[in-house]
PDB file of N, CA and C in Angstrom:
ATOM      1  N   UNK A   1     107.637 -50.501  18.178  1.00  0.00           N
ATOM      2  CA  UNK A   1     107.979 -50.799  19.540  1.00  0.00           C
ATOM      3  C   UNK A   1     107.074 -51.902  20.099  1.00  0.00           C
ATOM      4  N   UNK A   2     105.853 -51.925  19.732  1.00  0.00           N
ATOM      5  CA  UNK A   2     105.099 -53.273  20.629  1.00  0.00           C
ATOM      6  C   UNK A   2     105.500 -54.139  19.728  1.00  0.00           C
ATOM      7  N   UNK A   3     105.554 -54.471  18.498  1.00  0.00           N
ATOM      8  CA  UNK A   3     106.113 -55.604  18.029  1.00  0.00           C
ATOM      9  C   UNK A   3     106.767 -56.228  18.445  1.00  0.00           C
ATOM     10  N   UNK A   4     108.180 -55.624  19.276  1.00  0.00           N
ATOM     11  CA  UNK A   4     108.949 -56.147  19.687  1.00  0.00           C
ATOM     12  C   UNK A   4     108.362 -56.276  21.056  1.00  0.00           C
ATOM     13  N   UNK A   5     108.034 -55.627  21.582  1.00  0.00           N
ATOM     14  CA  UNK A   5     107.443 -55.794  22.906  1.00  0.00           C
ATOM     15  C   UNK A   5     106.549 -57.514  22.962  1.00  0.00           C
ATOM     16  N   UNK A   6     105.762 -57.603  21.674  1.00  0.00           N
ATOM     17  CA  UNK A   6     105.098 -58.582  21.587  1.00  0.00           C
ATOM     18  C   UNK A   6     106.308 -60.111  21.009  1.00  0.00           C
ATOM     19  N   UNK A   7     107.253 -60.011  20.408  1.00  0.00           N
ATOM     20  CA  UNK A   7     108.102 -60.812  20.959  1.00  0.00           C
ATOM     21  C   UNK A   7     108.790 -61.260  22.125  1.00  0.00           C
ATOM     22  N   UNK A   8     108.690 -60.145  23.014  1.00  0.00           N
ATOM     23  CA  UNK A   8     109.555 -60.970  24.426  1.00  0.00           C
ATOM     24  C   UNK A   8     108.214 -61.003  25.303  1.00  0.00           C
ATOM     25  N   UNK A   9     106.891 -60.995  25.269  1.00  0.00           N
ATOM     26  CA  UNK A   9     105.827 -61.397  25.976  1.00  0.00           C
ATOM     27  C   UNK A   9     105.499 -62.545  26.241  1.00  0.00           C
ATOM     28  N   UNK A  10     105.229 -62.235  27.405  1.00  0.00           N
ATOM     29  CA  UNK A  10     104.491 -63.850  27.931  1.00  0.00           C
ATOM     30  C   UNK A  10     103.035 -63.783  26.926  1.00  0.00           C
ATOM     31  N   UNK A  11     103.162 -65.413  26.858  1.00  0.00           N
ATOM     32  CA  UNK A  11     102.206 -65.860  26.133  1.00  0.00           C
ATOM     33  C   UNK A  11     100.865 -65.449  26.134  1.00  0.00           C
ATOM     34  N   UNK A  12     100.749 -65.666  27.312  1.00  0.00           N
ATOM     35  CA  UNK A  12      99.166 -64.904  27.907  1.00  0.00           C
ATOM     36  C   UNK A  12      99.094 -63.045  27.432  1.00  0.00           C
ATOM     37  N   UNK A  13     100.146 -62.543  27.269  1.00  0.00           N
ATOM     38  CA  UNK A  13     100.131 -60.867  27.026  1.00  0.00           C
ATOM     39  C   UNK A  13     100.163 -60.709  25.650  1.00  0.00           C
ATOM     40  N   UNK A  14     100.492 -61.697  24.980  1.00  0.00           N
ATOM     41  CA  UNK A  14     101.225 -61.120  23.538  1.00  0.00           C
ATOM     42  C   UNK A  14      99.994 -61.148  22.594  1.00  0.00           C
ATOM     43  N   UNK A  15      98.844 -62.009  23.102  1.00  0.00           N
ATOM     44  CA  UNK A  15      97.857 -61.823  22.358  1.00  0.00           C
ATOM     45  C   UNK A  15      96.689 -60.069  22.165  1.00  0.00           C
ATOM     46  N   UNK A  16      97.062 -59.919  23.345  1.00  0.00           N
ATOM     47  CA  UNK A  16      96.938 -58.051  23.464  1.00  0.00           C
ATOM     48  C   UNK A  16      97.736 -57.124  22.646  1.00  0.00           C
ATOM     49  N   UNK A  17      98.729 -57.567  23.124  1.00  0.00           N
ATOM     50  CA  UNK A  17     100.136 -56.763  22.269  1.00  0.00           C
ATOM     51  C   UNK A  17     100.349 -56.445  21.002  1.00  0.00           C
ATOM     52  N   UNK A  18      99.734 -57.829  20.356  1.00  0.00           N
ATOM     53  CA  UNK A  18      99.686 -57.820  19.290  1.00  0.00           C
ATOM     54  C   UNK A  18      98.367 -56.694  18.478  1.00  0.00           C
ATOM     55  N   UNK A  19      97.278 -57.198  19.435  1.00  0.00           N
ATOM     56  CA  UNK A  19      95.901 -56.556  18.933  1.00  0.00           C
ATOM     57  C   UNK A  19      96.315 -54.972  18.336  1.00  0.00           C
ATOM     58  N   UNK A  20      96.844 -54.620  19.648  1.00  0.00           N
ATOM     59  CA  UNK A  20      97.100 -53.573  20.136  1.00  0.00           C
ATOM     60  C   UNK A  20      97.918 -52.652  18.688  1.00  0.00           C
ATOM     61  N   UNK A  21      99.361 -53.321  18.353  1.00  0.00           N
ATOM     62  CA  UNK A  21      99.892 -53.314  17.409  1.00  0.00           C
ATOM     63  C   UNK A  21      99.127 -53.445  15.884  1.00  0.00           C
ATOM     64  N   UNK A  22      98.619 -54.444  15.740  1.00  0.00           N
ATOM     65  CA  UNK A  22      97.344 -53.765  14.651  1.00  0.00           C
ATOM     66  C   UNK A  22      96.652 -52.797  14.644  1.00  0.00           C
ATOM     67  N   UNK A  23      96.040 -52.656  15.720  1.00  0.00           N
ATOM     68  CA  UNK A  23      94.959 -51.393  15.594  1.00  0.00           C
ATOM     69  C   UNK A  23      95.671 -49.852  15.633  1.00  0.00           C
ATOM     70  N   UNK A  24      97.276 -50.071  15.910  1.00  0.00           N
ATOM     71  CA  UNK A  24      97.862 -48.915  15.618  1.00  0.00           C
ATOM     72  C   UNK A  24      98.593 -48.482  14.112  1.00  0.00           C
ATOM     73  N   UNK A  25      98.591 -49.434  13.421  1.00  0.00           N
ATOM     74  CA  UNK A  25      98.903 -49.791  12.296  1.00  0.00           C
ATOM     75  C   UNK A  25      98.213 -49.565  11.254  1.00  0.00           C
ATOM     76  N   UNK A  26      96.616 -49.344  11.695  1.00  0.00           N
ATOM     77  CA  UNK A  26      95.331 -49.168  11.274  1.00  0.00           C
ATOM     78  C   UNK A  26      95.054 -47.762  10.947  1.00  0.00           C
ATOM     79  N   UNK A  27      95.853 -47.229  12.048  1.00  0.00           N
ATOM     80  CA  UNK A  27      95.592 -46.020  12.493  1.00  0.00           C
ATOM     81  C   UNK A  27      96.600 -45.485  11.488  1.00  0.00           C
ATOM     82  N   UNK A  28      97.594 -45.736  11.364  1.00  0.00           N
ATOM     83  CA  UNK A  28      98.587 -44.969  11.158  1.00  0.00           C
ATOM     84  C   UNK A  28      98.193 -44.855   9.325  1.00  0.00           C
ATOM     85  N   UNK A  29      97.891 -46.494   8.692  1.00  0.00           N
ATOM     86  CA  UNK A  29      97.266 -46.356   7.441  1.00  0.00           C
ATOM     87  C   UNK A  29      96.252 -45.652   7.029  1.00  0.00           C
ATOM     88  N   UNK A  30      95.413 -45.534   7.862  1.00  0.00           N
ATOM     89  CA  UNK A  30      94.119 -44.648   7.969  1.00  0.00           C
ATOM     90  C   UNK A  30      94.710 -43.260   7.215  1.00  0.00           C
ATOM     91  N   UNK A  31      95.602 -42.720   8.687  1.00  0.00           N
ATOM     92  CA  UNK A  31      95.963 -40.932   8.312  1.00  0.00           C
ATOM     93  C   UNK A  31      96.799 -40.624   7.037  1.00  0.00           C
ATOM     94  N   UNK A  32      97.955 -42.200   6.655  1.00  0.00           N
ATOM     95  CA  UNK A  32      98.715 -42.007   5.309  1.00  0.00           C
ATOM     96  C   UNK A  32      97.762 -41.685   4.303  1.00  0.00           C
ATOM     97  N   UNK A  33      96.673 -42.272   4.274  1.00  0.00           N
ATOM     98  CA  UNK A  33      95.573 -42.122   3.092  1.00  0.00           C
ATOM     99  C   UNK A  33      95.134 -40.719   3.059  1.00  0.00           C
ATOM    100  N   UNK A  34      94.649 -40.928   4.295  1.00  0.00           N
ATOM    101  CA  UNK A  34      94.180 -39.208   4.434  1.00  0.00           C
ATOM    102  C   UNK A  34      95.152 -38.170   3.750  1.00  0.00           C
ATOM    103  N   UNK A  35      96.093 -38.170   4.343  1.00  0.00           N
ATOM    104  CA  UNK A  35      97.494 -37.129   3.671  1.00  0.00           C
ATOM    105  C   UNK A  35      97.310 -37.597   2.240  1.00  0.00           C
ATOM    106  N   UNK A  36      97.638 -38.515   1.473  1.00  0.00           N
ATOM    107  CA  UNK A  36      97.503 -38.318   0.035  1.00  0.00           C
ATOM    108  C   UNK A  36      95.884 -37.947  -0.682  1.00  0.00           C
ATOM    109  N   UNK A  37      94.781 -38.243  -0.336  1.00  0.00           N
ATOM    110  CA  UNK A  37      93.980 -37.897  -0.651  1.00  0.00           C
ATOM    111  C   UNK A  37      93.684 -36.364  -0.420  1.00  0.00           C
ATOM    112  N   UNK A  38      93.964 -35.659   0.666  1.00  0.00           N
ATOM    113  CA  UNK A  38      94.192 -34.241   0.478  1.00  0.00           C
ATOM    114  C   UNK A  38      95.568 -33.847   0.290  1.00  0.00           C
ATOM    115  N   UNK A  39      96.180 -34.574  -0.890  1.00  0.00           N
ATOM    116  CA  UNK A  39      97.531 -33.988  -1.679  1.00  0.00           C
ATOM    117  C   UNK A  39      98.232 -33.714  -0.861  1.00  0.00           C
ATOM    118  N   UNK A  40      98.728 -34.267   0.187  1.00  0.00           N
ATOM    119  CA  UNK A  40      99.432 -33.549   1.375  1.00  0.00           C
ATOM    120  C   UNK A  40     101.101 -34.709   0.458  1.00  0.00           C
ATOM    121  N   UNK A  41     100.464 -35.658  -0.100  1.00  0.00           N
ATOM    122  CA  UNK A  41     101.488 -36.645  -0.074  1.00  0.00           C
ATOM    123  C   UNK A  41     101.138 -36.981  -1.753  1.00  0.00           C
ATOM    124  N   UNK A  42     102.298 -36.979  -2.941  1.00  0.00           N
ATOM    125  CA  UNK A  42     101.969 -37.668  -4.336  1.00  0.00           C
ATOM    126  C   UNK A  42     102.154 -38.959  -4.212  1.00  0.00           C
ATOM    127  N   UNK A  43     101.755 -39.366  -5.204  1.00  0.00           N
ATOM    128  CA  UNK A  43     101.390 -40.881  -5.281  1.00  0.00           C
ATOM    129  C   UNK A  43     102.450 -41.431  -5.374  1.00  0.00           C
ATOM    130  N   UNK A  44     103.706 -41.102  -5.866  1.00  0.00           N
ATOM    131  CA  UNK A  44     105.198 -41.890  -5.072  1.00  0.00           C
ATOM    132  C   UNK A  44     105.838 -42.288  -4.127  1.00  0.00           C
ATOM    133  N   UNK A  45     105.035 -40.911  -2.966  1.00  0.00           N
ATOM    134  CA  UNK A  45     105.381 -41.266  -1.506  1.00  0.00           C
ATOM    135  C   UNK A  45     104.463 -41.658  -1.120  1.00  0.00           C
ATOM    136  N   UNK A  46     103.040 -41.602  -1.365  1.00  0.00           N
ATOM    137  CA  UNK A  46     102.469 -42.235  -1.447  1.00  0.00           C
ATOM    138  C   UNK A  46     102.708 -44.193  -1.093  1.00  0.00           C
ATOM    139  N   UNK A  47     102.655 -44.619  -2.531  1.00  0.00           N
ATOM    140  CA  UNK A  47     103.486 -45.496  -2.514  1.00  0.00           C
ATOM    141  C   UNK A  47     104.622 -46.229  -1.664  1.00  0.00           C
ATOM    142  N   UNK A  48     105.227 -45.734  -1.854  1.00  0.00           N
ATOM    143  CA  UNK A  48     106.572 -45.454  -1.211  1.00  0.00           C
ATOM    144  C   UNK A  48     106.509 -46.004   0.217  1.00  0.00           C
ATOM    145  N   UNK A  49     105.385 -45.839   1.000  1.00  0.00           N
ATOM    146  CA  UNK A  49     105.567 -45.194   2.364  1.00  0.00           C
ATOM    147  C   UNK A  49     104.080 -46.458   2.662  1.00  0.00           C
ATOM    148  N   UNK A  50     102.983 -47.039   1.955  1.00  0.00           N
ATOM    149  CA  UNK A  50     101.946 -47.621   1.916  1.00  0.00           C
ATOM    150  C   UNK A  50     102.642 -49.154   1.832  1.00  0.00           C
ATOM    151  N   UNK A  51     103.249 -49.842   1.006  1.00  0.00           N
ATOM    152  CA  UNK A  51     103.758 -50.781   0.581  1.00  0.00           C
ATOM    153  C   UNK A  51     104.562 -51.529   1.772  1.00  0.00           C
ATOM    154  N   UNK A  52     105.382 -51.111   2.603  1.00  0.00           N
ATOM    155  CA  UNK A  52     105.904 -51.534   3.551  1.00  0.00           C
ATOM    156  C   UNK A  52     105.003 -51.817   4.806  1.00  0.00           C
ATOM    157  N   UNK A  53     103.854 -50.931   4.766  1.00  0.00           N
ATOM    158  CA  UNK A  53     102.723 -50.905   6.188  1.00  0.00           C
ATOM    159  C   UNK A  53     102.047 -52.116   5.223  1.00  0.00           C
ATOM    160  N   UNK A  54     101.454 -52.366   4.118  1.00  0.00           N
ATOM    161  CA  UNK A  54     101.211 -53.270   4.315  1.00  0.00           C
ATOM    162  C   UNK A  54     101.539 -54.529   4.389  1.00  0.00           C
ATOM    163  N   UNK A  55     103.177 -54.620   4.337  1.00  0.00           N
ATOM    164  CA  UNK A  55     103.120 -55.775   4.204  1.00  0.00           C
ATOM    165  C   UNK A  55     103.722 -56.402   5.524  1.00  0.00           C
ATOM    166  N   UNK A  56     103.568 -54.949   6.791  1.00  0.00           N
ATOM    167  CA  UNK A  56     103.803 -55.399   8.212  1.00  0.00           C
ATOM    168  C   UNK A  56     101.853 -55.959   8.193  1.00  0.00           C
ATOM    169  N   UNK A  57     100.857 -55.191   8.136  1.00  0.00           N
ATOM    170  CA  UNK A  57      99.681 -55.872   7.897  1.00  0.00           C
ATOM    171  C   UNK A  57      99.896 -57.506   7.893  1.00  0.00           C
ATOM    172  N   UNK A  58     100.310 -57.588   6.856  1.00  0.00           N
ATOM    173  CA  UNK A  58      99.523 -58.691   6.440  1.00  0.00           C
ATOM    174  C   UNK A  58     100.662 -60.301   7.380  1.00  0.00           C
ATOM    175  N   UNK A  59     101.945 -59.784   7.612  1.00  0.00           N
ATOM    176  CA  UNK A  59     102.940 -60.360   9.025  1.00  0.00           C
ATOM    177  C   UNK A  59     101.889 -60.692  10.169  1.00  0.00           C
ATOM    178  N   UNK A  60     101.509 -59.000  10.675  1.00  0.00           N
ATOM    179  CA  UNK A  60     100.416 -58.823  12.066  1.00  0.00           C
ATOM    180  C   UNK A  60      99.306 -60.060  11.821  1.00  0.00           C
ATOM    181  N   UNK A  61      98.592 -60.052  10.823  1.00  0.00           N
ATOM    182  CA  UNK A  61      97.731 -60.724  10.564  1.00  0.00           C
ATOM    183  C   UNK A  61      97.305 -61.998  10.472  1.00  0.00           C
ATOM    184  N   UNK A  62      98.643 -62.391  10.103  1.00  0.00           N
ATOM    185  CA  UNK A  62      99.029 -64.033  10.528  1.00  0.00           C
ATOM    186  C   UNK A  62      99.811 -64.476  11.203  1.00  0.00           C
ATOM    187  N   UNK A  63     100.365 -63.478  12.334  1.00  0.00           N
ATOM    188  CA  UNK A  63     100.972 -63.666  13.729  1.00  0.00           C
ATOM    189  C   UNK A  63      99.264 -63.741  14.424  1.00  0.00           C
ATOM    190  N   UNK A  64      97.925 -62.717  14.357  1.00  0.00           N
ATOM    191  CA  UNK A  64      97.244 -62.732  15.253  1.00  0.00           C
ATOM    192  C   UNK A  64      96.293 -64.052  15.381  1.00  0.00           C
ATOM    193  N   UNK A  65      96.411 -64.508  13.687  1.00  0.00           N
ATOM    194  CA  UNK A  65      95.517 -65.788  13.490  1.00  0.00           C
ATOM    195  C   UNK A  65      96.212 -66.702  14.371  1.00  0.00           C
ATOM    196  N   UNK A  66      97.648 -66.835  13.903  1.00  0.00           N
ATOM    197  CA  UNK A  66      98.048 -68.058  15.044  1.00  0.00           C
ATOM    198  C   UNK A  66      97.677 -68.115  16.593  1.00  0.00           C
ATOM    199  N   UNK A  67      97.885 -66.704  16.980  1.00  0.00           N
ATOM    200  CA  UNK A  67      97.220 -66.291  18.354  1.00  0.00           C
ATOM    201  C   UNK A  67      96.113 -66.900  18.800  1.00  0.00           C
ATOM    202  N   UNK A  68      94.977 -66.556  17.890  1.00  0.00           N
ATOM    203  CA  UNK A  68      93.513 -66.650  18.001  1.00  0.00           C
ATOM    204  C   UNK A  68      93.764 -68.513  17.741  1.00  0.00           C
ATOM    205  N   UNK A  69      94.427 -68.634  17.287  1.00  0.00           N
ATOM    206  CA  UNK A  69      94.069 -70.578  17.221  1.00  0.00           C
ATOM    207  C   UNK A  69      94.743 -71.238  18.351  1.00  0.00           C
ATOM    208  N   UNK A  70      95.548 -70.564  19.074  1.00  0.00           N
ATOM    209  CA  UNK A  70      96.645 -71.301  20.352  1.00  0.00           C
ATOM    210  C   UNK A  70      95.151 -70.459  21.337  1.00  0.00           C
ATOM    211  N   UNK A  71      94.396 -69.176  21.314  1.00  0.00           N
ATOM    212  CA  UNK A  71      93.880 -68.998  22.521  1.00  0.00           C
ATOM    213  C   UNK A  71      91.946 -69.034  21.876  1.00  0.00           C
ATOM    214  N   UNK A  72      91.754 -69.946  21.833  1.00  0.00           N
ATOM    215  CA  UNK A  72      90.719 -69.917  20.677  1.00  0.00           C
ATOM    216  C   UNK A  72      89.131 -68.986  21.355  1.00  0.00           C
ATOM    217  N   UNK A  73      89.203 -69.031  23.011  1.00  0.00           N
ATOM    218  CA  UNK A  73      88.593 -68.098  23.640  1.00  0.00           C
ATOM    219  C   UNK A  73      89.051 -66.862  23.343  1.00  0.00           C
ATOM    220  N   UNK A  74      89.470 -66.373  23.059  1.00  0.00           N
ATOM    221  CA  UNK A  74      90.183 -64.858  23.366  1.00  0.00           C
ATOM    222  C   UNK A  74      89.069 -63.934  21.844  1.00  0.00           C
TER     223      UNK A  74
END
């Protein structure tokens, strides 16, 4: 939901939006780990379920760089 939120933002907001959207993303990878490391989850879903978060990561990541170079204070 902020992703998209961070597409129809004004310029000045979306650099939050975005943050914001990583650090929930963070979060959410954080607890997937957790669940497979206490076997809550096998290493297929595991898998399965890791592979797609990161490769919104690594999207977020060079949406925020562009950010950080259009607001180079921020």
């Amino acid at each position: 939901m902020l992703i998209l939120l961070a597409g129809y933002a004004r310029r000045a907001q979306k650099l939050t939006v975005v943050e914001r959207a990583s650090s929930k993303l963070d979060a959410l990878k954080f607890f997937l780990r957790i669940s497979w490391e206490l076997k809550a989850l096998d290493n297929k879903k595991y898998t399965m379920l890791s592979t797609p978060l990161a490769d919104v990561g690594k999207m977020l990541g060079d949406w925020l760089k562009q950010l950080y170079s259009e607001h180079p204070q921020a």
